[in-house]
N, C-alpha and C. Protein backbone atom coordinates (compact mmCIF):
# COMPACT_ATOMS: atom_id res chain seq x y z
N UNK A 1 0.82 -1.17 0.00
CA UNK A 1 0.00 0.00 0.00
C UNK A 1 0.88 1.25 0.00
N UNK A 2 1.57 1.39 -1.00
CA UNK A 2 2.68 2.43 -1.19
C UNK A 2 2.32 3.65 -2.33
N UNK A 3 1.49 5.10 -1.10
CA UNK A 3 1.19 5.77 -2.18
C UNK A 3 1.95 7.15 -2.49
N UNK A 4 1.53 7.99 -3.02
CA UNK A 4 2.20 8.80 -4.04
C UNK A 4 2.87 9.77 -2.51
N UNK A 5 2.36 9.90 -1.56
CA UNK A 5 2.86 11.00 -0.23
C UNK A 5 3.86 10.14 0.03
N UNK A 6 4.42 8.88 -0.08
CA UNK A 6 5.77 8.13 0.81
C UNK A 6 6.00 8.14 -0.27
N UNK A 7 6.56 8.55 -1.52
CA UNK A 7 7.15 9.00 -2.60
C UNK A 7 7.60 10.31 -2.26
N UNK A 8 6.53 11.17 -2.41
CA UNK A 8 7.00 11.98 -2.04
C UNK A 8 7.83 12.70 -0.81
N UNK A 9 7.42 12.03 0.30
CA UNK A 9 8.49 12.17 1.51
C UNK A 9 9.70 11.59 1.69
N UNK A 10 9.80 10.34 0.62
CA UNK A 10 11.21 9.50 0.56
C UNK A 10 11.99 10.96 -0.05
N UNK A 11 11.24 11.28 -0.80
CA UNK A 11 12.17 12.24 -2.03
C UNK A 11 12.24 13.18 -0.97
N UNK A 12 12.00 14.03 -0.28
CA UNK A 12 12.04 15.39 0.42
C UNK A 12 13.86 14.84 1.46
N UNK A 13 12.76 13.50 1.81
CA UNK A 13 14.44 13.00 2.97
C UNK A 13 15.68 12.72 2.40
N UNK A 14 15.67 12.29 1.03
CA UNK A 14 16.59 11.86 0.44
C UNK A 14 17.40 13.43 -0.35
N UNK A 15 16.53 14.49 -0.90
CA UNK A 15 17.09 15.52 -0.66
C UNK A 15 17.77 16.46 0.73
N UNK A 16 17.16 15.90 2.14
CA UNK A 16 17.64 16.68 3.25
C UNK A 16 18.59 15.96 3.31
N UNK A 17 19.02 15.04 3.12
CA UNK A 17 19.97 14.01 3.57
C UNK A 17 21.25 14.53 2.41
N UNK A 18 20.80 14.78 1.04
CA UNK A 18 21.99 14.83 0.47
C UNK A 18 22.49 16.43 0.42
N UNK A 19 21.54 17.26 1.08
CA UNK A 19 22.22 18.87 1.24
C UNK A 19 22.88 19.12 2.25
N UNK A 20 22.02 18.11 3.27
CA UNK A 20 23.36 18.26 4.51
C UNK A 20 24.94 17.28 4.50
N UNK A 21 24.89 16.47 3.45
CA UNK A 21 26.04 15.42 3.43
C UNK A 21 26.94 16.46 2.21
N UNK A 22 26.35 17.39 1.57
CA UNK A 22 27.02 18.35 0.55
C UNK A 22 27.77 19.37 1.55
N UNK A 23 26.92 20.35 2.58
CA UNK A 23 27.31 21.05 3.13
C UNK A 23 28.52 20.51 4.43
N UNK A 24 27.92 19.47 4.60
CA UNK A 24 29.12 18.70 5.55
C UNK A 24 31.08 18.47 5.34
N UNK A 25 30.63 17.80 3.74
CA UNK A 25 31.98 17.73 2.88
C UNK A 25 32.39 18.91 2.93
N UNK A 26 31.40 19.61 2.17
CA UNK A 26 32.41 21.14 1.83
C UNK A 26 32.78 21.98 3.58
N UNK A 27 32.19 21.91 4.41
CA UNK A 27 33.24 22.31 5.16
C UNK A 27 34.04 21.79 5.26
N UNK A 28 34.22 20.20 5.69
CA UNK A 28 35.52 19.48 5.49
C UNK A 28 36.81 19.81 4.72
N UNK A 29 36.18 19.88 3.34
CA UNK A 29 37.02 20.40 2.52
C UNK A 29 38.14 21.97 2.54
N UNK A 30 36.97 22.66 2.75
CA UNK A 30 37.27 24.18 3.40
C UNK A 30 38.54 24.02 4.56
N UNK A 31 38.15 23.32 5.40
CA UNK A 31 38.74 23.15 6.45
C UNK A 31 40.34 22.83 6.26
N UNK A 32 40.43 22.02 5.40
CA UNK A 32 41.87 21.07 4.83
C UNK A 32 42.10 22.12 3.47
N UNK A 33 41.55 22.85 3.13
CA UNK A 33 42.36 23.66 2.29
C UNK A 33 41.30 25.06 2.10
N UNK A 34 41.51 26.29 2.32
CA UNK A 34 41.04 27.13 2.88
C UNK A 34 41.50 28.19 1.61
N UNK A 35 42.53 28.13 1.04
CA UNK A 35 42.25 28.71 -0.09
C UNK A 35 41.77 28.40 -1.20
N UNK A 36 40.99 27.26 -1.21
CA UNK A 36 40.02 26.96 -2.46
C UNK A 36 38.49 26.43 -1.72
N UNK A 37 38.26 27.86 -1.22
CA UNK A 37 36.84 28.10 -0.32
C UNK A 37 35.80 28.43 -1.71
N UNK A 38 36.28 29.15 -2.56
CA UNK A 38 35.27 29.64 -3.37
C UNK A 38 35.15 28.97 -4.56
N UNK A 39 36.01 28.18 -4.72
CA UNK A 39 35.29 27.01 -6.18
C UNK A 39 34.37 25.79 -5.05
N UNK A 40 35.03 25.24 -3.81
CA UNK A 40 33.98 24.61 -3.18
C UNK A 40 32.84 24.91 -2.75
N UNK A 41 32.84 26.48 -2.43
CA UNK A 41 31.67 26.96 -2.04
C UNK A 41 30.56 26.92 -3.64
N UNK A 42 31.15 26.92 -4.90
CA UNK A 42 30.56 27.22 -5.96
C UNK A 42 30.08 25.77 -5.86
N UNK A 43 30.71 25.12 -5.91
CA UNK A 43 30.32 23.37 -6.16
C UNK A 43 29.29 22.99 -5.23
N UNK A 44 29.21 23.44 -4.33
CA UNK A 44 28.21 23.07 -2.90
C UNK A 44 27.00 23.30 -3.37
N UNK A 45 27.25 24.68 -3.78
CA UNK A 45 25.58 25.63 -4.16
C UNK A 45 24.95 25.01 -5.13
N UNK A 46 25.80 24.39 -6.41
CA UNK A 46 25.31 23.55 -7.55
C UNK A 46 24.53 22.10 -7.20
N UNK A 47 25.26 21.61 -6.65
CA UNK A 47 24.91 20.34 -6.22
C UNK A 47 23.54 20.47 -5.11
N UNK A 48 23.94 21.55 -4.35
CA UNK A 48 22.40 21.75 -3.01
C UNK A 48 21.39 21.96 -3.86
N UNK A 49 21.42 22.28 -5.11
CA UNK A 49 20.55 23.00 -6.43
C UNK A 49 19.83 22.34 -6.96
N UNK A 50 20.87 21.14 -7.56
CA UNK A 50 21.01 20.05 -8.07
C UNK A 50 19.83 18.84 -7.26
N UNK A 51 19.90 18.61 -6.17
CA UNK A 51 19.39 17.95 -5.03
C UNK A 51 18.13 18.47 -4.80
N UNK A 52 17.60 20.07 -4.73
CA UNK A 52 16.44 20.12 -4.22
C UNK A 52 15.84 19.97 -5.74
N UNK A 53 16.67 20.20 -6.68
CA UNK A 53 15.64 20.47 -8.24
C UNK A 53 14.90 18.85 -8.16
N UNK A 54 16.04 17.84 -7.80
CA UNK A 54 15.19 16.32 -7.98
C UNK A 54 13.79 16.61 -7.19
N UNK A 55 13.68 17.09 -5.73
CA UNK A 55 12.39 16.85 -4.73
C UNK A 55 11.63 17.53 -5.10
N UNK A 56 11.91 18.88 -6.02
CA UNK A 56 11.15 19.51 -6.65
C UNK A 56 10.23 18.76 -8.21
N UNK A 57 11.00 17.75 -8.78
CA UNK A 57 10.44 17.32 -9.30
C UNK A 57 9.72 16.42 -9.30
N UNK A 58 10.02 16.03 -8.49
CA UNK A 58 9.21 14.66 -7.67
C UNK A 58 8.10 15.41 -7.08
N UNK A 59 7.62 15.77 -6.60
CA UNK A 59 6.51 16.86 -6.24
C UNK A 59 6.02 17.13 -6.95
N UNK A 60 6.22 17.81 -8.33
CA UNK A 60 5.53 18.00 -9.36
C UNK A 60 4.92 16.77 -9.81
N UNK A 61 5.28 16.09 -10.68
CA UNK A 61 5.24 14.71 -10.62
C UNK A 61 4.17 13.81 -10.12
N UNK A 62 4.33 14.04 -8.50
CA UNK A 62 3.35 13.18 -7.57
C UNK A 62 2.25 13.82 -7.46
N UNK A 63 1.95 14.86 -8.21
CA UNK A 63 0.87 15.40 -8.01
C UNK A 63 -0.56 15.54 -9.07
């Protein structure tokens, strides 16, 4: 009995899960090398982008 709302909430978690595992790395990263803050910071923003555009589409989608 698997309907279109546990679709859609897999997708919401599976985006929270991969913006905070994005923002996690890139401090990491930051951290271990501090003068290449602003191509990681560029890469972070793409990918956090990247990640909500999927839950965003999935939403559309499930609806």
């Amino acid at each position: 009995m698997f309907s279109v709302s546990y679709a859609i909430a897999a997708a919401a978690l599976g985006a929270a899960i991969g913006i905070g595992l994005i923002g996690f790395k890139a401090t990491e990263a930051t951290g271990r090398n501090p003068g290449a803050a602003g191509p990681i910071l560029t890469l972070a923003i793409i990918l956090a982008a990247l990640c909500e555009g999927i839950f965003i589409l999935t939403l559309f989608l499930g609806k």
